[in-house]
C-alpha atoms as a PDB file:
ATOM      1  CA  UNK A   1      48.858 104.378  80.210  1.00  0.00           C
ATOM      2  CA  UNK A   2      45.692 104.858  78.889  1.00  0.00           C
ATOM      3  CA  UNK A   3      44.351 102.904  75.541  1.00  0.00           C
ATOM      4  CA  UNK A   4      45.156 105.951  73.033  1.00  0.00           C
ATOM      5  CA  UNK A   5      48.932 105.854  74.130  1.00  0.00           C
ATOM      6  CA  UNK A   6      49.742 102.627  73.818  1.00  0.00           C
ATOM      7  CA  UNK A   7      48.336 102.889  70.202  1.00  0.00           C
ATOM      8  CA  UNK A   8      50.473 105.481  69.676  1.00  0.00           C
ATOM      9  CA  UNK A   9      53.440 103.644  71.112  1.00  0.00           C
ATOM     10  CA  UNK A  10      52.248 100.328  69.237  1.00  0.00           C
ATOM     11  CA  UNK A  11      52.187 102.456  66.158  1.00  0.00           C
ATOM     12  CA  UNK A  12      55.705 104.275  65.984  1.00  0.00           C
ATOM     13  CA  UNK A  13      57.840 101.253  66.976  1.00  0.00           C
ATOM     14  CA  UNK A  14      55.521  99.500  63.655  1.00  0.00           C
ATOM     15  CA  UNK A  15      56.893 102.892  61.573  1.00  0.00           C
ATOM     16  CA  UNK A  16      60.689 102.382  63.112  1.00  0.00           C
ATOM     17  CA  UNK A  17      60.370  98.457  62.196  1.00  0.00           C
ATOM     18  CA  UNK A  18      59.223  99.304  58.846  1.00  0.00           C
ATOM     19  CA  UNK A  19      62.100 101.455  58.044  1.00  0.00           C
ATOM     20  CA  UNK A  20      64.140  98.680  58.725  1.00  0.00           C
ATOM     21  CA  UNK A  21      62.821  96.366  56.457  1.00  0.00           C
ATOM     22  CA  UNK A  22      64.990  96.117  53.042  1.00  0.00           C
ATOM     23  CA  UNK A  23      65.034  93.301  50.659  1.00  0.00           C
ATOM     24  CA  UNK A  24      68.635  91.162  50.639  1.00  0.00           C
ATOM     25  CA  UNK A  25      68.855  92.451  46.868  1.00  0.00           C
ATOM     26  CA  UNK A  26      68.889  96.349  47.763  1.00  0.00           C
ATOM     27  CA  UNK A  27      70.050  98.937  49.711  1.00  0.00           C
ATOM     28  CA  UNK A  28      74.008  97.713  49.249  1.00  0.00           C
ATOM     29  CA  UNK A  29      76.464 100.285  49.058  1.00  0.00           C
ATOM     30  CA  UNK A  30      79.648  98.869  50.335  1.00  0.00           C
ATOM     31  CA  UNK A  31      82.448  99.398  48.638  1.00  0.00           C
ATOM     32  CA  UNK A  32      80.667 100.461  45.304  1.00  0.00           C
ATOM     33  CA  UNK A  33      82.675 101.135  41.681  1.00  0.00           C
ATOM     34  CA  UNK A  34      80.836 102.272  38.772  1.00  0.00           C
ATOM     35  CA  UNK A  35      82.848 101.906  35.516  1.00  0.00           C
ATOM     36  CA  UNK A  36      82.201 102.405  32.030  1.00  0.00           C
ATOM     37  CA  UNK A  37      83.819 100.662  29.210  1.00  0.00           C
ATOM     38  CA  UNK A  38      83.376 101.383  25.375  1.00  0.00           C
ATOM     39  CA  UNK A  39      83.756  98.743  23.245  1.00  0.00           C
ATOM     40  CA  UNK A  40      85.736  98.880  19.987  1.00  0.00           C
ATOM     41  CA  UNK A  41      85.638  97.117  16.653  1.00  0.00           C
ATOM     42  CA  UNK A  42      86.739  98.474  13.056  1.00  0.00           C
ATOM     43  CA  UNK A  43      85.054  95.391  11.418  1.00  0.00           C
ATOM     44  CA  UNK A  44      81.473  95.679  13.109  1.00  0.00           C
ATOM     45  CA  UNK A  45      79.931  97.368  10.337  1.00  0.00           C
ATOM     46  CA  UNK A  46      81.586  96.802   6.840  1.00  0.00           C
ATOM     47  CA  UNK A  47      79.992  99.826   5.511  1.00  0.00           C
ATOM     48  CA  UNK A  48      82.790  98.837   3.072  1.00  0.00           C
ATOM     49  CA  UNK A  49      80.173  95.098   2.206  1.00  0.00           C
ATOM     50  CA  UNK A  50      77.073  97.761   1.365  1.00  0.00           C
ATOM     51  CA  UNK A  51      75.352  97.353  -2.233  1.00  0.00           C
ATOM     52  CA  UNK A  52      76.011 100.190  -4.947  1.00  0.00           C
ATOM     53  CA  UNK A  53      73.899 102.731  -4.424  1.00  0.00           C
ATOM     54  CA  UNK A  54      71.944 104.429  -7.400  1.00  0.00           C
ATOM     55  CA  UNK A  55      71.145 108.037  -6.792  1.00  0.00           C
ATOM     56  CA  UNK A  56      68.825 109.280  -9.165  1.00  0.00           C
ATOM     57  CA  UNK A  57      69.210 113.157 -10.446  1.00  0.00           C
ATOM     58  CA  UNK A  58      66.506 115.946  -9.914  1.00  0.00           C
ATOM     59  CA  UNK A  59      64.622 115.430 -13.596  1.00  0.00           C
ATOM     60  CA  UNK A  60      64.684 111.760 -13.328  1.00  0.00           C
ATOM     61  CA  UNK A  61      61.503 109.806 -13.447  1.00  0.00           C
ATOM     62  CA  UNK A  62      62.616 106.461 -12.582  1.00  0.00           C
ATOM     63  CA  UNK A  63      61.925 105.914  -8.612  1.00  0.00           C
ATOM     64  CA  UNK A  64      62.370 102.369  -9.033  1.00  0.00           C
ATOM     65  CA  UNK A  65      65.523 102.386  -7.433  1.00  0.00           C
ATOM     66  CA  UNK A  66      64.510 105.553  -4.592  1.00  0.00           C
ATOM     67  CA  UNK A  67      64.252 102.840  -1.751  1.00  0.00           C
ATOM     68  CA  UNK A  68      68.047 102.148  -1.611  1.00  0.00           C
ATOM     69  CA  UNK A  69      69.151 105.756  -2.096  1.00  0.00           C
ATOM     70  CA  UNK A  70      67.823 106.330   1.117  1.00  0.00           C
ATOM     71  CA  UNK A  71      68.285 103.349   2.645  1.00  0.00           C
ATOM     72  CA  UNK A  72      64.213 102.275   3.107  1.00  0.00           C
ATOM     73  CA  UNK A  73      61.182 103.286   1.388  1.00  0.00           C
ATOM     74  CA  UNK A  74      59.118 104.716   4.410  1.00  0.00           C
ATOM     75  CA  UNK A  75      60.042 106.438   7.838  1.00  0.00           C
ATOM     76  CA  UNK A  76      59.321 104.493  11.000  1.00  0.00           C
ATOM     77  CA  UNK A  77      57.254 106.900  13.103  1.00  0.00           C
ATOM     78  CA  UNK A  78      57.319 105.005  16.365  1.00  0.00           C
ATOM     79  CA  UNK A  79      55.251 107.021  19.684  1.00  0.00           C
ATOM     80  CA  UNK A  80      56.116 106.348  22.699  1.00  0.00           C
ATOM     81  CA  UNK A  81      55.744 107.911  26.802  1.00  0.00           C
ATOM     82  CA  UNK A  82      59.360 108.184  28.008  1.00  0.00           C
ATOM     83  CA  UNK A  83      58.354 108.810  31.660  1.00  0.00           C
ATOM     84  CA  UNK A  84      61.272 109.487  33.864  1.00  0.00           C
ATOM     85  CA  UNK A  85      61.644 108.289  37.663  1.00  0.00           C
ATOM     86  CA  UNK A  86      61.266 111.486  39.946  1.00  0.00           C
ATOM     87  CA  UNK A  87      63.882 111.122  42.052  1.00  0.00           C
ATOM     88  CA  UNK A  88      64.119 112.314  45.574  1.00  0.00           C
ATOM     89  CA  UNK A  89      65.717 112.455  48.912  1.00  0.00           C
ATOM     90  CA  UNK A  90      63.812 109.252  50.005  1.00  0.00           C
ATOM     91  CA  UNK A  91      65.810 105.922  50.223  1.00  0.00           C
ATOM     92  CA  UNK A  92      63.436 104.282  47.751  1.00  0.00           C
ATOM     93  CA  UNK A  93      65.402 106.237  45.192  1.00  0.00           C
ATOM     94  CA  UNK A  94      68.833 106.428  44.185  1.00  0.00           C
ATOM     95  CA  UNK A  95      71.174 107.208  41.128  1.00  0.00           C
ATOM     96  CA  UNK A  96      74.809 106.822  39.976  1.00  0.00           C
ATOM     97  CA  UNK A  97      76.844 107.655  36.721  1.00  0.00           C
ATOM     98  CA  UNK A  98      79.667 107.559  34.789  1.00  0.00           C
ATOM     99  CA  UNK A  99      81.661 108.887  32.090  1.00  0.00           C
ATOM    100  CA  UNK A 100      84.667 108.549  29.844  1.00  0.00           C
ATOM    101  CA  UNK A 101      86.319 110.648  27.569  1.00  0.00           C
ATOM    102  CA  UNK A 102      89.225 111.081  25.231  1.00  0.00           C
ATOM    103  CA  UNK A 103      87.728 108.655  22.712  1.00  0.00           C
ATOM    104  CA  UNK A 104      87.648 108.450  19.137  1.00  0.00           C
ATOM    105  CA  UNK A 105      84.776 106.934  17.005  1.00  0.00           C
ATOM    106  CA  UNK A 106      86.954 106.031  13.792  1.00  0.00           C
ATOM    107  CA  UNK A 107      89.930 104.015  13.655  1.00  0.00           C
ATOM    108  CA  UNK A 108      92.201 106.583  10.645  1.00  0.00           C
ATOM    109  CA  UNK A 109      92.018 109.773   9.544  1.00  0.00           C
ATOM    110  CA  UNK A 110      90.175 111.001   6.461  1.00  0.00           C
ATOM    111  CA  UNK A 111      89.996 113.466   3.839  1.00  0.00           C
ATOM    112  CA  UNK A 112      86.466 113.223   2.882  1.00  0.00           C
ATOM    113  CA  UNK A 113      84.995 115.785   4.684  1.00  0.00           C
ATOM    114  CA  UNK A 114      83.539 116.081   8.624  1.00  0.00           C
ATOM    115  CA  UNK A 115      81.110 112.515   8.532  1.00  0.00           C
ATOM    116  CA  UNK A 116      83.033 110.548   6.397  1.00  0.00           C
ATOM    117  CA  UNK A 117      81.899 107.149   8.041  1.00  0.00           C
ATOM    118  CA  UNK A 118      84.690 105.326   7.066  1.00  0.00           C
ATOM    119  CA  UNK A 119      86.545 103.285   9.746  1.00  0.00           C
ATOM    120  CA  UNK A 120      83.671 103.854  12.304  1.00  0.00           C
ATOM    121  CA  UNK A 121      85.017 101.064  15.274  1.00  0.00           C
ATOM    122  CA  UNK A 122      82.897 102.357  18.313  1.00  0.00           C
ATOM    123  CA  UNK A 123      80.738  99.501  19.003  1.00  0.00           C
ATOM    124  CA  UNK A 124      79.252  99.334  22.141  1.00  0.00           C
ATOM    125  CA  UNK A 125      78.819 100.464  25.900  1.00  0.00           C
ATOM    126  CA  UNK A 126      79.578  98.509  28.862  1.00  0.00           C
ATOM    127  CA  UNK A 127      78.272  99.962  32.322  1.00  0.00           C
ATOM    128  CA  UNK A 128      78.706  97.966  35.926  1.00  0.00           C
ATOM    129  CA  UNK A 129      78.324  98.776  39.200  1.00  0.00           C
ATOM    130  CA  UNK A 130      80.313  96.903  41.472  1.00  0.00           C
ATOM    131  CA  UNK A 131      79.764  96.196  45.429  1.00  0.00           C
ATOM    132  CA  UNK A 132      81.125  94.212  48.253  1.00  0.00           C
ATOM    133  CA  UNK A 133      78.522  91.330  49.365  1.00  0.00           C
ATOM    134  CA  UNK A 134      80.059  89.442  52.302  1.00  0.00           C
ATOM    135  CA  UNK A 135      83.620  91.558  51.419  1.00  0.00           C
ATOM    136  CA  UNK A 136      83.795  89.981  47.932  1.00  0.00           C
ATOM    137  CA  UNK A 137      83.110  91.965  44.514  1.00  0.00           C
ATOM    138  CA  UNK A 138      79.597  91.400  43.142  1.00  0.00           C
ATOM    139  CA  UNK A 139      78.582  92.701  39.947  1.00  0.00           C
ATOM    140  CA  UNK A 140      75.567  94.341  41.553  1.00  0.00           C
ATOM    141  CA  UNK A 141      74.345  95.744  38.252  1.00  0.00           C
ATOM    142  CA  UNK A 142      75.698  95.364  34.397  1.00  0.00           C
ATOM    143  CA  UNK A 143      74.412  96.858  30.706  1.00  0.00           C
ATOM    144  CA  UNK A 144      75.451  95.893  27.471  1.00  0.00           C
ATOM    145  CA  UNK A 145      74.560  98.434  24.553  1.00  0.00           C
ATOM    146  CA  UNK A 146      75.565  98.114  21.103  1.00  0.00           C
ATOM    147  CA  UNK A 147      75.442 100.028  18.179  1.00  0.00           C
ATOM    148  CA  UNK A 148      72.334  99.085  15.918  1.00  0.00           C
ATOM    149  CA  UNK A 149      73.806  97.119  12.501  1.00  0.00           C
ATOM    150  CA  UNK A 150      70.558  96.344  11.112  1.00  0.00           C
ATOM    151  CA  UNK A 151      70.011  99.077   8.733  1.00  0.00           C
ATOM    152  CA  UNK A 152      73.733 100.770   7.761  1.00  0.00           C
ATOM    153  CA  UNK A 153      72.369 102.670   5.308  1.00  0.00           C
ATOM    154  CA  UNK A 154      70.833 105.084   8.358  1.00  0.00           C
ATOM    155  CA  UNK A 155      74.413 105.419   9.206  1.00  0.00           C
ATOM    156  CA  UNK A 156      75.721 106.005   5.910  1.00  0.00           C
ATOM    157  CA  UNK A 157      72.818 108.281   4.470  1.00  0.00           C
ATOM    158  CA  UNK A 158      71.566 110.287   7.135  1.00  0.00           C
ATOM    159  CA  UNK A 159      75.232 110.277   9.735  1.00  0.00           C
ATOM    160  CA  UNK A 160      73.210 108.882  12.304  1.00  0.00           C
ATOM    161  CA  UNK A 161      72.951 105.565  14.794  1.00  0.00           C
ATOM    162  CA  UNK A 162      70.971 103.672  17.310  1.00  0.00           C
ATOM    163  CA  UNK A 163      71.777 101.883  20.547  1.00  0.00           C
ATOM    164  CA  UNK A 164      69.921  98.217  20.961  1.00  0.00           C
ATOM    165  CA  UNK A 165      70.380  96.095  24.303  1.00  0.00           C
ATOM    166  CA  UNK A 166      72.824  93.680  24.389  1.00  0.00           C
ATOM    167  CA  UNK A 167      72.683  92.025  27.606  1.00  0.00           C
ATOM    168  CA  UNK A 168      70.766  93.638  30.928  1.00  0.00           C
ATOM    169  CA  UNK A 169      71.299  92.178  34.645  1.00  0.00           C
ATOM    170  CA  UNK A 170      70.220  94.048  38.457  1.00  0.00           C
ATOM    171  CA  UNK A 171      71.390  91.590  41.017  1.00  0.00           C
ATOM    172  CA  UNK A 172      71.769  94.360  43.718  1.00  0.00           C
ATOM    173  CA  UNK A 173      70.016  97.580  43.747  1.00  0.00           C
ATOM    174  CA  UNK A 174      71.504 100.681  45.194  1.00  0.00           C
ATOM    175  CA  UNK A 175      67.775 101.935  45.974  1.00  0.00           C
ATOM    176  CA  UNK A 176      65.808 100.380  48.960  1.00  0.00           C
ATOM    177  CA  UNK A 177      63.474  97.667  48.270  1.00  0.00           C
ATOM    178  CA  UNK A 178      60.388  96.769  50.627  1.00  0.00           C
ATOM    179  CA  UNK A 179      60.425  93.030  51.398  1.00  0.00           C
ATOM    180  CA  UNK A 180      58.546  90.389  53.813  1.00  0.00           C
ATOM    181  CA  UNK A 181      59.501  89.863  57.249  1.00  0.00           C
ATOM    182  CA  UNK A 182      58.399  87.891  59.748  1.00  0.00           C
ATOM    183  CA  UNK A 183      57.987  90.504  63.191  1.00  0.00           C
ATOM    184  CA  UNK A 184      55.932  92.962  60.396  1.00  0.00           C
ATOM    185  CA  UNK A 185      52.512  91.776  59.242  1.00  0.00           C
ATOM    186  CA  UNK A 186      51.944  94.453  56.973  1.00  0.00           C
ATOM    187  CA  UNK A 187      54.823  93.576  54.715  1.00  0.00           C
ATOM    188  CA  UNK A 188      53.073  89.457  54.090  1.00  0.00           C
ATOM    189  CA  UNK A 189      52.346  88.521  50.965  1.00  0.00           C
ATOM    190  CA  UNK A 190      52.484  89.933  47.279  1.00  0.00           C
ATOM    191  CA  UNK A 191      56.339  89.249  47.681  1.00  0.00           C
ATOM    192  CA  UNK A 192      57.188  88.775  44.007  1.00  0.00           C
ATOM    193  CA  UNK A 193      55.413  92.423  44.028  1.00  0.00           C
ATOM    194  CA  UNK A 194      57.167  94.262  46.251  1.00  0.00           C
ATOM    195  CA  UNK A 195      60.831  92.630  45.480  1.00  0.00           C
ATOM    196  CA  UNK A 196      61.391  94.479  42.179  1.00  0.00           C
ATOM    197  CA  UNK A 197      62.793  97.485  40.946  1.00  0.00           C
ATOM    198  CA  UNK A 198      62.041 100.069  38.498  1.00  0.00           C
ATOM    199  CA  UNK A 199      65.523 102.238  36.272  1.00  0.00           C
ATOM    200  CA  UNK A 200      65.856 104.575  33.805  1.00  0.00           C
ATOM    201  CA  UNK A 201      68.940 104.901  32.226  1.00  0.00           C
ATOM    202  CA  UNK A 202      70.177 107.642  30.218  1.00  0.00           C
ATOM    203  CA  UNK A 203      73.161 107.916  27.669  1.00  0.00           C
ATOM    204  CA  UNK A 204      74.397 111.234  26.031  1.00  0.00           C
ATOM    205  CA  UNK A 205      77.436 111.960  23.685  1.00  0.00           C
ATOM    206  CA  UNK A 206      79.273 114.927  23.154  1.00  0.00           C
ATOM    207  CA  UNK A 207      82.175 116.475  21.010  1.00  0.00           C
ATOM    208  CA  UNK A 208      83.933 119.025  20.588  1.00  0.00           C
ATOM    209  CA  UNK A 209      85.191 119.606  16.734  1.00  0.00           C
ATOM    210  CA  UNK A 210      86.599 122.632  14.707  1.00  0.00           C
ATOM    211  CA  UNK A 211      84.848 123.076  10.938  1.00  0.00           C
ATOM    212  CA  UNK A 212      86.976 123.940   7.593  1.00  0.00           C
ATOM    213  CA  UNK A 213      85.521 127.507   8.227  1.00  0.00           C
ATOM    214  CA  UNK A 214      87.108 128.248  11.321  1.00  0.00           C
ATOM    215  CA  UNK A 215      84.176 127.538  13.548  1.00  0.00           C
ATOM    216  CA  UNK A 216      84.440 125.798  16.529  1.00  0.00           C
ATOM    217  CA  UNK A 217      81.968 123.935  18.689  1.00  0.00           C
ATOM    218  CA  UNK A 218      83.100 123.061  22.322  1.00  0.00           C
ATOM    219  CA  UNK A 219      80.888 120.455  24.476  1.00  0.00           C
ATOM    220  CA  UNK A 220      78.200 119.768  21.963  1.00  0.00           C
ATOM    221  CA  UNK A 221      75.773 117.350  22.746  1.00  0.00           C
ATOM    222  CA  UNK A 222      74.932 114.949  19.599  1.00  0.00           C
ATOM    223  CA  UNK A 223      73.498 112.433  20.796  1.00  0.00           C
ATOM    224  CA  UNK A 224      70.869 111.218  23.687  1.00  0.00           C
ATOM    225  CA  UNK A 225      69.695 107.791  24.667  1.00  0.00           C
ATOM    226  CA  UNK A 226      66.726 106.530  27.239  1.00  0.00           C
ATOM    227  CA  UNK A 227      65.916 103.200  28.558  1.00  0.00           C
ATOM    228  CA  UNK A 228      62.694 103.071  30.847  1.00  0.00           C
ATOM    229  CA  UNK A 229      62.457  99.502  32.870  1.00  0.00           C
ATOM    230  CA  UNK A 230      59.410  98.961  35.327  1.00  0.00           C
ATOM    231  CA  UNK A 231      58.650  96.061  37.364  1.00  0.00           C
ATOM    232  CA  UNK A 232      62.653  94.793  37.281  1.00  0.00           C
ATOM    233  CA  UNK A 233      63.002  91.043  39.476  1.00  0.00           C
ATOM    234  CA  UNK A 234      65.166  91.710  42.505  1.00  0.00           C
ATOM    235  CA  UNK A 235      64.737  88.038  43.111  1.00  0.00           C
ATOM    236  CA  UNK A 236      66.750  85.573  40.786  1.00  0.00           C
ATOM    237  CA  UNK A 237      64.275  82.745  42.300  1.00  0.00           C
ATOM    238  CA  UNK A 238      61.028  84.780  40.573  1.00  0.00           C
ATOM    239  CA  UNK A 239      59.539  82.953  37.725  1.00  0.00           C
ATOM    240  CA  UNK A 240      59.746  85.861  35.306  1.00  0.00           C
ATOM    241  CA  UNK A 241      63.599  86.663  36.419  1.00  0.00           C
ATOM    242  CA  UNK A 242      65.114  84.967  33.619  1.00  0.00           C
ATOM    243  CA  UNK A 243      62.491  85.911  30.864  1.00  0.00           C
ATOM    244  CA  UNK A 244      62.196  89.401  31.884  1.00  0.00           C
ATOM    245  CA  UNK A 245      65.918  89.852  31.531  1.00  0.00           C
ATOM    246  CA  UNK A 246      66.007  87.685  28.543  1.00  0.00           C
ATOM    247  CA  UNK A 247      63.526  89.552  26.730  1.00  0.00           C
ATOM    248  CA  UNK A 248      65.364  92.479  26.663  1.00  0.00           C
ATOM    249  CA  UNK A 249      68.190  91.732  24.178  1.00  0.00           C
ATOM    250  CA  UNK A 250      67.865  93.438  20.989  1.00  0.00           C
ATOM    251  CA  UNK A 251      65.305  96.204  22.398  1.00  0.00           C
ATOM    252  CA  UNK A 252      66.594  99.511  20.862  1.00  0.00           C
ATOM    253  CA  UNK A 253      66.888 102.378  23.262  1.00  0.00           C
ATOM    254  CA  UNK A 254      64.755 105.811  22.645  1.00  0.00           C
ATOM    255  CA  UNK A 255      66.302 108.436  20.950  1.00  0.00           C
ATOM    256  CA  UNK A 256      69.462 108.688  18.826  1.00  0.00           C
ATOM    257  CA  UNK A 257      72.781 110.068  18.117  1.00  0.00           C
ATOM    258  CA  UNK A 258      74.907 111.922  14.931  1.00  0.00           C
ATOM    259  CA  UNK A 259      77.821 110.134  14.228  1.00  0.00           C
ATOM    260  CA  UNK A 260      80.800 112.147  15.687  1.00  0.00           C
ATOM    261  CA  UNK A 261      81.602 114.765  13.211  1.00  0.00           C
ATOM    262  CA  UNK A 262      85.476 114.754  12.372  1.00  0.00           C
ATOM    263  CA  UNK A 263      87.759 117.972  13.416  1.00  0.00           C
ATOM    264  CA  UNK A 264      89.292 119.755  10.179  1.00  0.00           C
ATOM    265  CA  UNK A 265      93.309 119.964  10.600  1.00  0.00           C
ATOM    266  CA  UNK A 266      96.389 119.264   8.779  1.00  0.00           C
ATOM    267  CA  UNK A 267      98.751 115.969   8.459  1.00  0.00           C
ATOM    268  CA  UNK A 268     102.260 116.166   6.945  1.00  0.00           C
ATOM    269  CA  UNK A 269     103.829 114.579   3.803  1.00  0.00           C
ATOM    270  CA  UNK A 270     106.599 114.131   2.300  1.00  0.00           C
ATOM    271  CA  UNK A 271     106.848 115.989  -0.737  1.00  0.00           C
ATOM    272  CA  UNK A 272     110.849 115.398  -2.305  1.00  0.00           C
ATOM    273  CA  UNK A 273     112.800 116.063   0.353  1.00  0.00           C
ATOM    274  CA  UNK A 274     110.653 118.714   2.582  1.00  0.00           C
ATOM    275  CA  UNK A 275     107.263 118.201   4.585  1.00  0.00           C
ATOM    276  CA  UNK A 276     104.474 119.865   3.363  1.00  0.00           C
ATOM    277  CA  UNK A 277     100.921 120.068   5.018  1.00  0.00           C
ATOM    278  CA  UNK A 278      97.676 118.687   3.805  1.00  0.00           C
ATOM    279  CA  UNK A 279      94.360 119.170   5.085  1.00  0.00           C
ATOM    280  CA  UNK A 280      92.675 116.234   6.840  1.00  0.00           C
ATOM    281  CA  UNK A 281      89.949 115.575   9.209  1.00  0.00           C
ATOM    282  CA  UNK A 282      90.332 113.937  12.668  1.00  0.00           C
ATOM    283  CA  UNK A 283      89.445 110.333  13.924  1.00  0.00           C
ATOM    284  CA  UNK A 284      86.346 112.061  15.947  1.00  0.00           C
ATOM    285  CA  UNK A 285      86.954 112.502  19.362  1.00  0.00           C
ATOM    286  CA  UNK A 286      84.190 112.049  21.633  1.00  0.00           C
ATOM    287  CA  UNK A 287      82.874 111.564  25.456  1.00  0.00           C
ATOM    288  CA  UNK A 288      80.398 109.479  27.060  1.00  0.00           C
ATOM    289  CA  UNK A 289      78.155 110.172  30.081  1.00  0.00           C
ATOM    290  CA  UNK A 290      75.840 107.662  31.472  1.00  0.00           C
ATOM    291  CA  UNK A 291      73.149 108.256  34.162  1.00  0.00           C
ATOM    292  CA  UNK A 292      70.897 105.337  35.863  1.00  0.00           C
ATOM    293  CA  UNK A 293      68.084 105.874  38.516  1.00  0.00           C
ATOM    294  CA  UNK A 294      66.509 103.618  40.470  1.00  0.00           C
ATOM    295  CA  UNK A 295      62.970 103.815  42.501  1.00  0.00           C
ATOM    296  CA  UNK A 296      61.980 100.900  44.641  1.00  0.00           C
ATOM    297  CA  UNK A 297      58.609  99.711  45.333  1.00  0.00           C
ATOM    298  CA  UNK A 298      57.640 101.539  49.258  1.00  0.00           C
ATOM    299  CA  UNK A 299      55.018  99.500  50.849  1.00  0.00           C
ATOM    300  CA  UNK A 300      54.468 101.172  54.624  1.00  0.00           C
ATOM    301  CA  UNK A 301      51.379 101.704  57.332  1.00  0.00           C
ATOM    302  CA  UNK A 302      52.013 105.297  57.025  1.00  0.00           C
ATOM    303  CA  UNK A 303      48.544 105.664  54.387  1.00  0.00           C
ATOM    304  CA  UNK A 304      46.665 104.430  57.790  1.00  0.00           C
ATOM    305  CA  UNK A 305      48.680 106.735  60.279  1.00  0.00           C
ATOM    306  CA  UNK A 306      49.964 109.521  58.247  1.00  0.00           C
ATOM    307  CA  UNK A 307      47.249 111.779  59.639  1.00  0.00           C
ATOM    308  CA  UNK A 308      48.055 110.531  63.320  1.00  0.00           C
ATOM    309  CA  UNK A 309      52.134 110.677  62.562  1.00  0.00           C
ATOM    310  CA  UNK A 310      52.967 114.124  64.407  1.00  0.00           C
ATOM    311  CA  UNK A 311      51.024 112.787  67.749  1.00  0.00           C
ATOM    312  CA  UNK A 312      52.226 109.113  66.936  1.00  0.00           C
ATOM    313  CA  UNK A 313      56.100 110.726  67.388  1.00  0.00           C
ATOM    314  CA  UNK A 314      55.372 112.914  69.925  1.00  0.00           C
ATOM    315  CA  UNK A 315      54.072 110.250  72.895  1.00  0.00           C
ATOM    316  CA  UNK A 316      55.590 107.273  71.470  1.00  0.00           C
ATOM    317  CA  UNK A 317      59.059 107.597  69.609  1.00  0.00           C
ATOM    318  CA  UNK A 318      60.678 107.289  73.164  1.00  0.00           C
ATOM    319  CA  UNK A 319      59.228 104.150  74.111  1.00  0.00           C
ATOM    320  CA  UNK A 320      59.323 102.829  70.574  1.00  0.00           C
ATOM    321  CA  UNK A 321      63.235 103.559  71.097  1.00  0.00           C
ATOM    322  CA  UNK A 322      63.569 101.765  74.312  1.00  0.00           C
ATOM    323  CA  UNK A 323      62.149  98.561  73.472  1.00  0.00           C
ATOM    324  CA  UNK A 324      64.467  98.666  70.038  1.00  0.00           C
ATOM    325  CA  UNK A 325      67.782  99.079  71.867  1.00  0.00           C
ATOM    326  CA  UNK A 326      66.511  96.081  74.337  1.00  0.00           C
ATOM    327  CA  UNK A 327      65.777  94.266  71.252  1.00  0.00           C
END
């Protein structure tokens, strides 16, 4: 065996050992659950608590009081790069979702027309993905979103909402992670580097409603959220683990949604001794999807051999194999 071979040899069992190596926080797929909960509260808001509002008329010349008609003096033009994880057939990358449906954003009906935001009790957004980790359940990832109650007067003036971050945890991803080990050289050091993860997640709402006129609308998106995280700890033992995760609380996601626009229908009531009809408008029904990706961190010889790699398979993948099943 000449000197050439045996670098081929020496370099495919290096690019079979490599594709072994995942850190003890990824790749775990074992008996995996991803739920969705929404949460629900009536009393989250109190649009009900709000200050009087004065609306001034067309020919009016006092502006003194403009700022709480529409709920803030000046628009908050906020710029931003929402770039999204390309994801792939490699095993650096994977993704998971959710949904849940049949829900209703207000707690009564209403005759106030199709945003009436009275008895809005959709709160929040739970998300987990669960695994088995030496055959017990692990939370192996969990998001808390909640619905932005800073500013209710963007809720009550213009019928629309944010999400913010609530609480934010990746213990386990379900994409593969490069880590350190001791048979391959090229994976020492920069450990804290290479044991993190990068996610976006993405949240959109729909509804389907009918309007006073007649018209309906069937599957309509209203709403679209994005949260981009780079650089995520894998390891809880990092230094920035507990800051980075920390830190993330009260960040509001990119993007926003309508609040769910009410169906027009009829109720009954008593009138004397018969039931008549009146019109109403419905407690919103609504439906969730959520979407996360994940991209790991791939840190391989291949930039050194990629040129060599059809040879490199070709004379040594057999030998590579050998020694592996002896191993």
């Amino acid at each position: 065996m000449n000197n050439k071979t045996k670098f081929y040899h020496c370099a495919t069992l290096l690019i079979l050992l490599s594709a072994c190596i995942s850190s003890k926080y990824s790749h775990k797929k074992k008996g995996e659950k991803v739920a969705i909960k929404v949460v629900e509260d009536a009393k989250y808001l109190q649009l009900n608590k709000l200050r009087y509002q004065n609306i001034p008329n067309f020919n009016s010349s006092d502006t003194g009081q403009r700022g709480l008609a529409i709920g803030q003096l000046a628009s908050l033009a906020i710029l931003g790069i929402n770039k999204l994880i390309e994801i792939d057939k490699s095993q650096f990358t994977a993704s998971y979702g959710q949904s849940a449906s049949e829900l209703y954003f207000y707690n009564r009906l209403s005759e106030d027309g199709h945003f009436d935001p009275s008895g809005i009790q959709f709160k929040g957004i739970e998300v987990s993905r669960k695994i088995k980790v030496k055959k017990k359940d692990t939370i192996a990832f969990y998001a808390a979103f909640e619905l932005d109650n800073s500013n209710p007067y963007e809720i009550l003036n213009g019928s629309v909402f944010h999400l913010r971050v609530k609480e934010l945890k990746l213990n386990y991803s379900k994409a593969k992670a490069s880590d350190t080990r001791w048979f391959a050289p090229w994976s020492w050091g920069d450990k804290n580097l290479n044991d993190k993860m990068n996610m976006d997640i993405e949240l959109r709402f729909y509804t389907s409603y009918v309007t006073e006129a007649g018209i309906i609308y069937n599957n309509l998106q209203i709403g679209k959220f994005n949260l981009n995280l780079r650089d995520m700890p894998l390891n809880p033992k990092a230094d920035n683990a507990k800051s980075y995760y920390d830190s993330l609380a009260g960040d509001r996601l990119n993007g926003y949604s309508f609040i769910v626009p009410r169906s027009c229908g009829f109720a009954t009531e008593r009138q004397g001794e018969e039931k008549a009809l009146r019109r109403i408008f419905s407690q919103g029904n609504y439906r969730i999807e959520v979407d996360v990706k994940e991209t790991g961190k791939e840190k391989y010889i291949k930039t050194i051999l990629g040129e060599n790699a059809g040879q490199i398979i070709k004379e040594g993948s057999n030998q590579a194999i050998k020694f592996l099943n002896k191993k």
